[in-house]
PDB file of N, CA and C in Angstrom:
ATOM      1  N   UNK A   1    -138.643 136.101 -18.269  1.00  0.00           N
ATOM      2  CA  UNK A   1    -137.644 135.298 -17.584  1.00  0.00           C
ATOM      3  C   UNK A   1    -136.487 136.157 -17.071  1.00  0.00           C
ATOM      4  N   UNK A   2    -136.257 137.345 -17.636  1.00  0.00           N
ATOM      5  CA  UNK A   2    -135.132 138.081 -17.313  1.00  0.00           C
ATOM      6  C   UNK A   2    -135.333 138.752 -16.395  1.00  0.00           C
ATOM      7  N   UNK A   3    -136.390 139.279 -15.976  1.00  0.00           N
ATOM      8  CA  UNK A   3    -137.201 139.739 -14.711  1.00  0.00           C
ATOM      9  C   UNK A   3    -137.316 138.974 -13.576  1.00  0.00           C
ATOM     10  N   UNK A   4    -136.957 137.486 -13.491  1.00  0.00           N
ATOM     11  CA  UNK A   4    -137.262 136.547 -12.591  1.00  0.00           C
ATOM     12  C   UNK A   4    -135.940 136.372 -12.430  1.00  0.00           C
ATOM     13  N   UNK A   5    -135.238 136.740 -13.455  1.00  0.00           N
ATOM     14  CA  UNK A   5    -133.303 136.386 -13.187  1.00  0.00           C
ATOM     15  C   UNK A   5    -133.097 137.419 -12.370  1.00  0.00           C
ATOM     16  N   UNK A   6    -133.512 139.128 -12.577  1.00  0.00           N
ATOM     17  CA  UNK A   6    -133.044 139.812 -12.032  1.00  0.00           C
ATOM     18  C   UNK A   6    -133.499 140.093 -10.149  1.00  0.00           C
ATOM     19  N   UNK A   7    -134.398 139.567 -10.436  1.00  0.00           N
ATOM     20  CA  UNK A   7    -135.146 139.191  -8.724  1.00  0.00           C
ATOM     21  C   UNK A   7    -134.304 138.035  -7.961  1.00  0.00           C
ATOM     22  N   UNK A   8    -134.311 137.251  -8.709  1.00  0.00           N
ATOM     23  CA  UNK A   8    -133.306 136.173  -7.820  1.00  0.00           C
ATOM     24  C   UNK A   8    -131.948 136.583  -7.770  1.00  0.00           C
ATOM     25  N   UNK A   9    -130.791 137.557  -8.584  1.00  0.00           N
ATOM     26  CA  UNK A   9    -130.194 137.930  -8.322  1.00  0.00           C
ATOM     27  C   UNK A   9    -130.030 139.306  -7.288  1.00  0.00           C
ATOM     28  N   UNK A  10    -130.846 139.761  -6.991  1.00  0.00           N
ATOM     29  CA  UNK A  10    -130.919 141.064  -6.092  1.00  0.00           C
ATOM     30  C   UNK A  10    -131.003 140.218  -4.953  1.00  0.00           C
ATOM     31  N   UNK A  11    -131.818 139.051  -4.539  1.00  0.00           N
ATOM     32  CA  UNK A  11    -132.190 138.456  -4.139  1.00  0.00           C
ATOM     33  C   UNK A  11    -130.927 138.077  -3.260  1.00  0.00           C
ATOM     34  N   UNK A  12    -129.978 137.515  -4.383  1.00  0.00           N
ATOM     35  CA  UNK A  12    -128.439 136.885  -3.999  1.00  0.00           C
ATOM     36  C   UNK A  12    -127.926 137.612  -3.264  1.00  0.00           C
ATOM     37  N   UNK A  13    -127.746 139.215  -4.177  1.00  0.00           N
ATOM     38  CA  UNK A  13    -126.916 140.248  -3.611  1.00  0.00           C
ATOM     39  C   UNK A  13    -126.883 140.926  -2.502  1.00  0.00           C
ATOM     40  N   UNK A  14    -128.305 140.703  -2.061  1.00  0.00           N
ATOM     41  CA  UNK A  14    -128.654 141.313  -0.782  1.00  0.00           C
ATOM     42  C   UNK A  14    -128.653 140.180  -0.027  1.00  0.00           C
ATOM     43  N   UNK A  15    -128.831 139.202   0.265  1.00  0.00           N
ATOM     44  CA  UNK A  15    -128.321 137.933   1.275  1.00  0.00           C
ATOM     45  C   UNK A  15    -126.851 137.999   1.407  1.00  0.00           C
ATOM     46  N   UNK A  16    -125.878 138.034   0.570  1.00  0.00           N
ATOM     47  CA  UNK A  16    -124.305 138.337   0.558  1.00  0.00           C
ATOM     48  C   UNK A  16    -124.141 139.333   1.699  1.00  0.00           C
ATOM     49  N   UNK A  17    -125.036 140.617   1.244  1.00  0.00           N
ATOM     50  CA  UNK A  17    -125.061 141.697   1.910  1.00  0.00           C
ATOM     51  C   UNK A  17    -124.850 141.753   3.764  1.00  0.00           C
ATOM     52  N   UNK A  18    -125.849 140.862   3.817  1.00  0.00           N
ATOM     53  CA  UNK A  18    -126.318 140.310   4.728  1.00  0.00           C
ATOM     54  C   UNK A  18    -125.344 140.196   5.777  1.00  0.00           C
ATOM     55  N   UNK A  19    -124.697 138.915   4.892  1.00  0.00           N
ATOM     56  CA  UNK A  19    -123.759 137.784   5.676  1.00  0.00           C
ATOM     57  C   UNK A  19    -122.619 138.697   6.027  1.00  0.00           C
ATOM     58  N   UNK A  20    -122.330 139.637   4.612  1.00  0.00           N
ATOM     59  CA  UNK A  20    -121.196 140.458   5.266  1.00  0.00           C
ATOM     60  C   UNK A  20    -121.085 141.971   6.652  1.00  0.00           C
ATOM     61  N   UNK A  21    -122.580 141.959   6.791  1.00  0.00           N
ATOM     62  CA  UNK A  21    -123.011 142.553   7.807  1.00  0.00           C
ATOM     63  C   UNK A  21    -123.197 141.839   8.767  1.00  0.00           C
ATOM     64  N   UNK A  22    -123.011 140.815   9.119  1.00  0.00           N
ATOM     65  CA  UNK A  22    -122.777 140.086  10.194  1.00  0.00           C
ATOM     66  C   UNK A  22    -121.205 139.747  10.183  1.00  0.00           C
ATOM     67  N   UNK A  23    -120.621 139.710   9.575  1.00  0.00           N
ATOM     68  CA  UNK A  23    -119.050 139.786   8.994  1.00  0.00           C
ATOM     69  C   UNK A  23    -118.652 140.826  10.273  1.00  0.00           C
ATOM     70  N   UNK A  24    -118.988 142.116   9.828  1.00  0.00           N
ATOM     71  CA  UNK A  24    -118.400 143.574  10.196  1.00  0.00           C
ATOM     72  C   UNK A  24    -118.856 143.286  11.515  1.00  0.00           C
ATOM     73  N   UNK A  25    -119.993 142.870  12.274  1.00  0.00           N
ATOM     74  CA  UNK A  25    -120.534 143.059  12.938  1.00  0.00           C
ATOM     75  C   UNK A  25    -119.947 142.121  13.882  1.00  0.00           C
ATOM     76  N   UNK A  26    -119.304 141.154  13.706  1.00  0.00           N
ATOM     77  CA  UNK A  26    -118.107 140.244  14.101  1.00  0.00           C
ATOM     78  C   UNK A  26    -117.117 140.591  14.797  1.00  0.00           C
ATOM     79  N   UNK A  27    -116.504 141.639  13.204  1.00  0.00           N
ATOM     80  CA  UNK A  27    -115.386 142.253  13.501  1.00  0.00           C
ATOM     81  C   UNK A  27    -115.455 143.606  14.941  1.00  0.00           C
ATOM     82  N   UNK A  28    -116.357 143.909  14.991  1.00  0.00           N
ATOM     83  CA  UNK A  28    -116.568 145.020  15.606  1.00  0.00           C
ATOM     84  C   UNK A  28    -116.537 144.398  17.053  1.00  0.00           C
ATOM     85  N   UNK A  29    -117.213 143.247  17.034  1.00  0.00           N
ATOM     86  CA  UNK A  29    -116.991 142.225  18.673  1.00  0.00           C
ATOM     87  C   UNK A  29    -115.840 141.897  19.091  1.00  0.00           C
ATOM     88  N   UNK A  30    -115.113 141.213  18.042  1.00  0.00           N
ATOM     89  CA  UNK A  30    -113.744 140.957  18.468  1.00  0.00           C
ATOM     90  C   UNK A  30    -112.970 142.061  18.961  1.00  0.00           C
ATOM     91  N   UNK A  31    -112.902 142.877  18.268  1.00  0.00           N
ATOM     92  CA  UNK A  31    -112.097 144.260  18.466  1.00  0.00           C
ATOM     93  C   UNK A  31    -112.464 144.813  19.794  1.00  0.00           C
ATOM     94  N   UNK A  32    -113.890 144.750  20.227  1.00  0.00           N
ATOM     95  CA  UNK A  32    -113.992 145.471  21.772  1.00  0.00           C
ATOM     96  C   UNK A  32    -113.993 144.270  22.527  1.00  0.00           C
ATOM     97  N   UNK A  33    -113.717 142.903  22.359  1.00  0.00           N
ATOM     98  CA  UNK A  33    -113.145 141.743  23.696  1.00  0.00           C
ATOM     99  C   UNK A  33    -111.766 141.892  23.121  1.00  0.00           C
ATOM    100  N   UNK A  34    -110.983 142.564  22.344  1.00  0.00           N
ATOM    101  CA  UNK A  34    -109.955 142.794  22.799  1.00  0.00           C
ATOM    102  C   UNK A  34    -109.113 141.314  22.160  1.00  0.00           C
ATOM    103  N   UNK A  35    -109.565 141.002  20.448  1.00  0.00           N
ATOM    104  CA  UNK A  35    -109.390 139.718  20.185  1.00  0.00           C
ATOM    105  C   UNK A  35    -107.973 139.370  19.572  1.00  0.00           C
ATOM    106  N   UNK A  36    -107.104 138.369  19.244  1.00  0.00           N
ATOM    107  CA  UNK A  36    -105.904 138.639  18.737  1.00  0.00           C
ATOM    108  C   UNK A  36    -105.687 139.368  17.602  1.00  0.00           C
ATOM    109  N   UNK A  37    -104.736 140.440  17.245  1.00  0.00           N
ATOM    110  CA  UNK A  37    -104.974 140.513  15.804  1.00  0.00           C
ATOM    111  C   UNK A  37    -104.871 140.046  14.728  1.00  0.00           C
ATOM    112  N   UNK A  38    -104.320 138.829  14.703  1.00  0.00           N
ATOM    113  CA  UNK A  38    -103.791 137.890  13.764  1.00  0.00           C
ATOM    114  C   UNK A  38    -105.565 137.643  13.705  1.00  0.00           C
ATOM    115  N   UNK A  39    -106.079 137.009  14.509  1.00  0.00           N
ATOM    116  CA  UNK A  39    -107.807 136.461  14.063  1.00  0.00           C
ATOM    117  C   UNK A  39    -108.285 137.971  13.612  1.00  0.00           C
ATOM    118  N   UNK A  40    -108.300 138.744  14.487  1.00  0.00           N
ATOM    119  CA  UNK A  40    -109.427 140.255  13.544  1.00  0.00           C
ATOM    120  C   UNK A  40    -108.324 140.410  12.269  1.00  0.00           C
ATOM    121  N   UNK A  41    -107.997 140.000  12.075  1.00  0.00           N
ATOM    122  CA  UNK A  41    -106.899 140.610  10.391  1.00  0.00           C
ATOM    123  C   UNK A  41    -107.959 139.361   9.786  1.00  0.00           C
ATOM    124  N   UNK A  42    -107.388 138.044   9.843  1.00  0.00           N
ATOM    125  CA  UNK A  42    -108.033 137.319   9.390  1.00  0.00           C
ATOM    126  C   UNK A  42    -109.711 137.357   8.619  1.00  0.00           C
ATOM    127  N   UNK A  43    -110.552 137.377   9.845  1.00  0.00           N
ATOM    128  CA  UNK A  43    -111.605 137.980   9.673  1.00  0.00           C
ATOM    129  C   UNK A  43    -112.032 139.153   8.788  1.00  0.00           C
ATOM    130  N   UNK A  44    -111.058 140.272   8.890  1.00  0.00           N
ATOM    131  CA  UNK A  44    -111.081 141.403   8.003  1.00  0.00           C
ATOM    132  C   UNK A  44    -110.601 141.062   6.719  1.00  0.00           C
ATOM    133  N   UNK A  45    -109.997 140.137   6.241  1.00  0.00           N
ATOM    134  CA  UNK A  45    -109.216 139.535   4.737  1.00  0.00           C
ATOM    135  C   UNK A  45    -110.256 139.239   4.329  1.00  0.00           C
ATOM    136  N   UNK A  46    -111.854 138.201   5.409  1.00  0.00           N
ATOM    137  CA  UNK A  46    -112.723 137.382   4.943  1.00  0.00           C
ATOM    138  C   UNK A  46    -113.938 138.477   4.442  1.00  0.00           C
ATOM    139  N   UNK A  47    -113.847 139.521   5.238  1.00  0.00           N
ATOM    140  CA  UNK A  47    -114.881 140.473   5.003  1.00  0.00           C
ATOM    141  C   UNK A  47    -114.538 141.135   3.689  1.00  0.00           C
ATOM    142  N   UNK A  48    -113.439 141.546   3.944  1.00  0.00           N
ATOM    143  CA  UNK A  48    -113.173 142.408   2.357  1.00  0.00           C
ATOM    144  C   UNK A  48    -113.431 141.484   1.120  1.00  0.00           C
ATOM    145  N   UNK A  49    -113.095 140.174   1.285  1.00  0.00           N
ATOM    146  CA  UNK A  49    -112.866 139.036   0.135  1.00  0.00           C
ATOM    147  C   UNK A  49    -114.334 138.872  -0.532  1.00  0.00           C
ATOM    148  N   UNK A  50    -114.943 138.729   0.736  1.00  0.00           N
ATOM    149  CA  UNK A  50    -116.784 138.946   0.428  1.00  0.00           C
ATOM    150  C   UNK A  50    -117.256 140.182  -0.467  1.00  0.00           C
ATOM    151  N   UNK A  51    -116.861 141.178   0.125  1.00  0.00           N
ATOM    152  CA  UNK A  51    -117.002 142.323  -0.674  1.00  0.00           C
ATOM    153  C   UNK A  51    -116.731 142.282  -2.096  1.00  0.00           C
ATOM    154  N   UNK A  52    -115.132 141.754  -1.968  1.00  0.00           N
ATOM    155  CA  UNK A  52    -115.099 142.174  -3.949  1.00  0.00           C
ATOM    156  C   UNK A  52    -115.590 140.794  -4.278  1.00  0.00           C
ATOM    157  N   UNK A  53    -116.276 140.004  -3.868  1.00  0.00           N
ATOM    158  CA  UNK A  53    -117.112 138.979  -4.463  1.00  0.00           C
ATOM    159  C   UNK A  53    -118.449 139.126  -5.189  1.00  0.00           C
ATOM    160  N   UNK A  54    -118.575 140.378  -3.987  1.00  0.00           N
ATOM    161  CA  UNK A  54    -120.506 140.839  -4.343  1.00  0.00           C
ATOM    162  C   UNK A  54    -120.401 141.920  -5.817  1.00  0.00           C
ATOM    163  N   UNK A  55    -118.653 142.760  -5.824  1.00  0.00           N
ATOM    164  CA  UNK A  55    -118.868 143.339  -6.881  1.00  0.00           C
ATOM    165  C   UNK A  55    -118.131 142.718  -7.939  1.00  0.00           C
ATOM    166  N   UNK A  56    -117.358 141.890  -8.093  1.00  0.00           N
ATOM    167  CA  UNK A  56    -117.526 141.136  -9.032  1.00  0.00           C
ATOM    168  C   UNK A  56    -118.852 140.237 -10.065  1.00  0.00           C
ATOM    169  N   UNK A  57    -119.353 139.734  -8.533  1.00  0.00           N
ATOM    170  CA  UNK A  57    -120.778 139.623  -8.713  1.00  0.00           C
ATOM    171  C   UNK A  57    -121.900 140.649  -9.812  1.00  0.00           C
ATOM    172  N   UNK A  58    -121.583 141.824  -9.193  1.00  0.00           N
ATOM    173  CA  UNK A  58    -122.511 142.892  -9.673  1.00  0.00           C
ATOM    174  C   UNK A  58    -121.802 143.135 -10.892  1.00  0.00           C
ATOM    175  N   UNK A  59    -120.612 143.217 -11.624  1.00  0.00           N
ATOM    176  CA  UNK A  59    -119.945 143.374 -12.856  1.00  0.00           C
ATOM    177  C   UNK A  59    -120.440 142.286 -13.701  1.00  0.00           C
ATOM    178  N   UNK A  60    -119.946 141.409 -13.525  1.00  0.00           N
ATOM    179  CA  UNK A  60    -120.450 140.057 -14.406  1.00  0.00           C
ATOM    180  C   UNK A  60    -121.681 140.150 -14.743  1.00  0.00           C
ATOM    181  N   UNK A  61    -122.733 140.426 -13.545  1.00  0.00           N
ATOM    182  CA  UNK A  61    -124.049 140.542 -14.158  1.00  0.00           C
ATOM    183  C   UNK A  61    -124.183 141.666 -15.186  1.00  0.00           C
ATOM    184  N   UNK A  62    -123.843 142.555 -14.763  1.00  0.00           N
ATOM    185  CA  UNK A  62    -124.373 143.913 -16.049  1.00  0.00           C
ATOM    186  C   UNK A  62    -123.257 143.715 -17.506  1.00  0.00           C
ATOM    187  N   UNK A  63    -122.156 143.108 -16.952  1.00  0.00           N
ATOM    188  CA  UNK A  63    -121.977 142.659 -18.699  1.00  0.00           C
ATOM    189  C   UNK A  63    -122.290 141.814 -19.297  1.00  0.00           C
ATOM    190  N   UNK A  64    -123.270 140.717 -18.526  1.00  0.00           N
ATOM    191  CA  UNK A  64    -123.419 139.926 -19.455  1.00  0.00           C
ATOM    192  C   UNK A  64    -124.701 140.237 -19.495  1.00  0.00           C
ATOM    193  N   UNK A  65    -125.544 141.112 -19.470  1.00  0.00           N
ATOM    194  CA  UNK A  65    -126.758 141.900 -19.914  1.00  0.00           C
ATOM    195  C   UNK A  65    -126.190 142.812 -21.178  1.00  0.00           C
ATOM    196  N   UNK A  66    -125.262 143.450 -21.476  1.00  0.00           N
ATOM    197  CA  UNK A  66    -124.759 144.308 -22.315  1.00  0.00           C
ATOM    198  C   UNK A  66    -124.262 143.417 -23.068  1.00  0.00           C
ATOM    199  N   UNK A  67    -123.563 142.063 -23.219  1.00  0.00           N
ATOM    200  CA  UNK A  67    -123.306 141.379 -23.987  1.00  0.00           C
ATOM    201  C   UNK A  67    -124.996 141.170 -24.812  1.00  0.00           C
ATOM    202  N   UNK A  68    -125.629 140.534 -23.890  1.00  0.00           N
ATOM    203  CA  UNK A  68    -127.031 139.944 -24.536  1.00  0.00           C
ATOM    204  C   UNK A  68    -127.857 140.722 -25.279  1.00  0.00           C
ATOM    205  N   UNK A  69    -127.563 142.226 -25.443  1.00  0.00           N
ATOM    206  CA  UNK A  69    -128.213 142.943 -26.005  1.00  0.00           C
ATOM    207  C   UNK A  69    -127.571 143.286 -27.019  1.00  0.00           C
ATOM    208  N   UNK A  70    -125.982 142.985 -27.209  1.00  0.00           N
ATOM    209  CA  UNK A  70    -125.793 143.086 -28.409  1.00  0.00           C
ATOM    210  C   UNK A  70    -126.033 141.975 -29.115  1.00  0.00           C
ATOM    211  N   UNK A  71    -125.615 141.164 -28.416  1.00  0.00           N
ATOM    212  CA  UNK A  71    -126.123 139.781 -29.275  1.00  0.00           C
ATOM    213  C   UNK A  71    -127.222 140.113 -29.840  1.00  0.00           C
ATOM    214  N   UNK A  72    -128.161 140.511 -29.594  1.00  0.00           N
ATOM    215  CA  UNK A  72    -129.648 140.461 -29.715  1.00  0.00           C
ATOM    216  C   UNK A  72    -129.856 141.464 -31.221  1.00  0.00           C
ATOM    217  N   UNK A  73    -129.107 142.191 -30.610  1.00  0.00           N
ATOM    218  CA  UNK A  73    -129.372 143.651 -31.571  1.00  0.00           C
ATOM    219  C   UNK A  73    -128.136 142.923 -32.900  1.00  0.00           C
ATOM    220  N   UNK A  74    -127.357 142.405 -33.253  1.00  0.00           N
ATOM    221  CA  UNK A  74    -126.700 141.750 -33.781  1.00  0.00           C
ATOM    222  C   UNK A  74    -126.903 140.701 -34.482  1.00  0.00           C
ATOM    223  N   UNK A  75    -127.806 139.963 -33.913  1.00  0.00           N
ATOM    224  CA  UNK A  75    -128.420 138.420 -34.293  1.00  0.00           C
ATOM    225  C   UNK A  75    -127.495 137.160 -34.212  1.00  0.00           C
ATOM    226  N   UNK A  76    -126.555 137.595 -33.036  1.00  0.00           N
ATOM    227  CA  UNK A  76    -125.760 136.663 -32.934  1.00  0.00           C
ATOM    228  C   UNK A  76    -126.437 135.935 -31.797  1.00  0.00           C
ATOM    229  N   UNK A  77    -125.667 134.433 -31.712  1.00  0.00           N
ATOM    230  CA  UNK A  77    -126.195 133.391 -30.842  1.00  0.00           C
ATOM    231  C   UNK A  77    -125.693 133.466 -29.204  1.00  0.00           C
ATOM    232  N   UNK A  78    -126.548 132.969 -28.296  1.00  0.00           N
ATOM    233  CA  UNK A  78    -126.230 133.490 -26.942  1.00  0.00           C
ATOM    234  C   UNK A  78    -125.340 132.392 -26.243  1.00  0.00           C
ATOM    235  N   UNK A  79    -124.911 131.447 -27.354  1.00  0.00           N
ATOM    236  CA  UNK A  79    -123.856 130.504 -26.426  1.00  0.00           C
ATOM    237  C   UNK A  79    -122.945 131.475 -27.096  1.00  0.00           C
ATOM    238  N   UNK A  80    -122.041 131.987 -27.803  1.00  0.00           N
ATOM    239  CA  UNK A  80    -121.107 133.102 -27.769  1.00  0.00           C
ATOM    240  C   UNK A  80    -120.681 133.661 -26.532  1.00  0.00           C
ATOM    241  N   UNK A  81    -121.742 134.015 -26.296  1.00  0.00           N
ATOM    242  CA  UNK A  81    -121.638 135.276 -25.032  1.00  0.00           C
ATOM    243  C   UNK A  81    -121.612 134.430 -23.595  1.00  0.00           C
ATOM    244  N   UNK A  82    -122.048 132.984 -23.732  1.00  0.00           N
ATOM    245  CA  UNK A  82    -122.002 132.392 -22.512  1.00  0.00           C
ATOM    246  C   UNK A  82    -120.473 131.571 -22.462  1.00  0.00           C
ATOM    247  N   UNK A  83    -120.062 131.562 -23.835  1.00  0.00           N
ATOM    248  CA  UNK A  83    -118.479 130.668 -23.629  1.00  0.00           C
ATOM    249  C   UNK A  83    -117.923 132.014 -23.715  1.00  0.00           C
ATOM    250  N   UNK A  84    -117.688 133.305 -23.313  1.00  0.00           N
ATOM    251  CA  UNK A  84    -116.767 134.141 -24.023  1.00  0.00           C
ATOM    252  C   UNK A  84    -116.994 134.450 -22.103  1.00  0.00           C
ATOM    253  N   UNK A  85    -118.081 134.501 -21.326  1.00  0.00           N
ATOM    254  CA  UNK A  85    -117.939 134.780 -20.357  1.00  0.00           C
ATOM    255  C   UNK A  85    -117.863 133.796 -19.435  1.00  0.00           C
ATOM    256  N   UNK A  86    -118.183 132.458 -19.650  1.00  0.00           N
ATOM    257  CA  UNK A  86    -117.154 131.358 -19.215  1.00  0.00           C
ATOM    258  C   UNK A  86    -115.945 131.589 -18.791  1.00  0.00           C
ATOM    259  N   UNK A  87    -115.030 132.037 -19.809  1.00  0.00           N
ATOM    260  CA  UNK A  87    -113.593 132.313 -19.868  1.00  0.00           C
ATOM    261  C   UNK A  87    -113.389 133.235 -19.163  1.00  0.00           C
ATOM    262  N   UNK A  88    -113.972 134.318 -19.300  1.00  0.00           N
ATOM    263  CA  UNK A  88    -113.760 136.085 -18.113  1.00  0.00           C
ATOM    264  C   UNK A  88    -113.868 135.409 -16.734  1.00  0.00           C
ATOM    265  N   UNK A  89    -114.920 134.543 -16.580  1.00  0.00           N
ATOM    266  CA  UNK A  89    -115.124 134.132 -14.824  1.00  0.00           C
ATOM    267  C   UNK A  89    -113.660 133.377 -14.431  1.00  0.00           C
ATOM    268  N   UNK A  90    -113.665 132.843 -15.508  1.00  0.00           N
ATOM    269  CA  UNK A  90    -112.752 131.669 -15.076  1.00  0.00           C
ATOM    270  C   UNK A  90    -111.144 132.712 -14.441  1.00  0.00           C
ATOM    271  N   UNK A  91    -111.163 133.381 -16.091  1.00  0.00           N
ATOM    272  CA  UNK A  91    -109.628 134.498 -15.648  1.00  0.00           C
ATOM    273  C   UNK A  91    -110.160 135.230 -14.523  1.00  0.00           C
ATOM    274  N   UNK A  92    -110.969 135.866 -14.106  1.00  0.00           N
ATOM    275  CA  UNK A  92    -111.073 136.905 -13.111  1.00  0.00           C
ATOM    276  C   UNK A  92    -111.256 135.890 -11.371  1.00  0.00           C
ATOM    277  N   UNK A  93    -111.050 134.990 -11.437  1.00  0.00           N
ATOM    278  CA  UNK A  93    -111.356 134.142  -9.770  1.00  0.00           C
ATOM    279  C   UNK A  93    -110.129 133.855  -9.608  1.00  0.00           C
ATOM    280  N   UNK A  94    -108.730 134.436 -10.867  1.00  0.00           N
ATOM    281  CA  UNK A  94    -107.074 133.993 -10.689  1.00  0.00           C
ATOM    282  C   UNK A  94    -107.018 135.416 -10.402  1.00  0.00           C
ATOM    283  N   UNK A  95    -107.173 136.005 -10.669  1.00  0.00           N
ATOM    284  CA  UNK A  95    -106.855 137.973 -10.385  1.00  0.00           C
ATOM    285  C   UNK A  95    -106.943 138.063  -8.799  1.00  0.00           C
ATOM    286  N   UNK A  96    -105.607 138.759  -8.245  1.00  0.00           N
ATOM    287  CA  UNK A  96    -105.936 139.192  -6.574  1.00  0.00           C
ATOM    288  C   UNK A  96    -105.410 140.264  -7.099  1.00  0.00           C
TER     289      UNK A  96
END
């Protein structure tokens, strides 16, 4: 099952990828029609915002793989690690 998590998440990460390459690829249009900069700033806030989304994204996942393995190796229970990172998501989507 953790193999099927990690496929559908690459899965995620590279569709994000994606979108934010059409993002840049945006930005790069506006800029040669010569677009206001208030909209290409804009746009560029949305691109970067994407970005630390995907690595937030990519953090959360590998700690809560390093959580699960201690759990594991520990014999502790995996709602622990799912309310303890409950709380991290929750604090880290208030962090700019």
């Amino acid at each position: 099952m953790i193999e099927a998590e990690a496929k559908t998440d690459t899965e995620k990460v590279l569709n994000r990828l994606r979108r934010i390459e059409g993002q840049v690829r945006g930005l790069q249009r506006m800029i040669s029609e010569d677009k206001r900069c208030e909209d290409v700033l804009t746009q560029l806030v949305a691109t970067r915002a994407a970005l630390d989304r995907v690595g937030v994204f990519l953090i959360s996942n590998r700690m809560k793989e390093c959580l699960r393995q201690s759990t594991e190796e520990l014999g502790l229970d995996d709602l622990a690690v799912d309310e303890a990172f409950e709380v991290f998501m929750k604090y880290i989507q208030h962090v700019k």
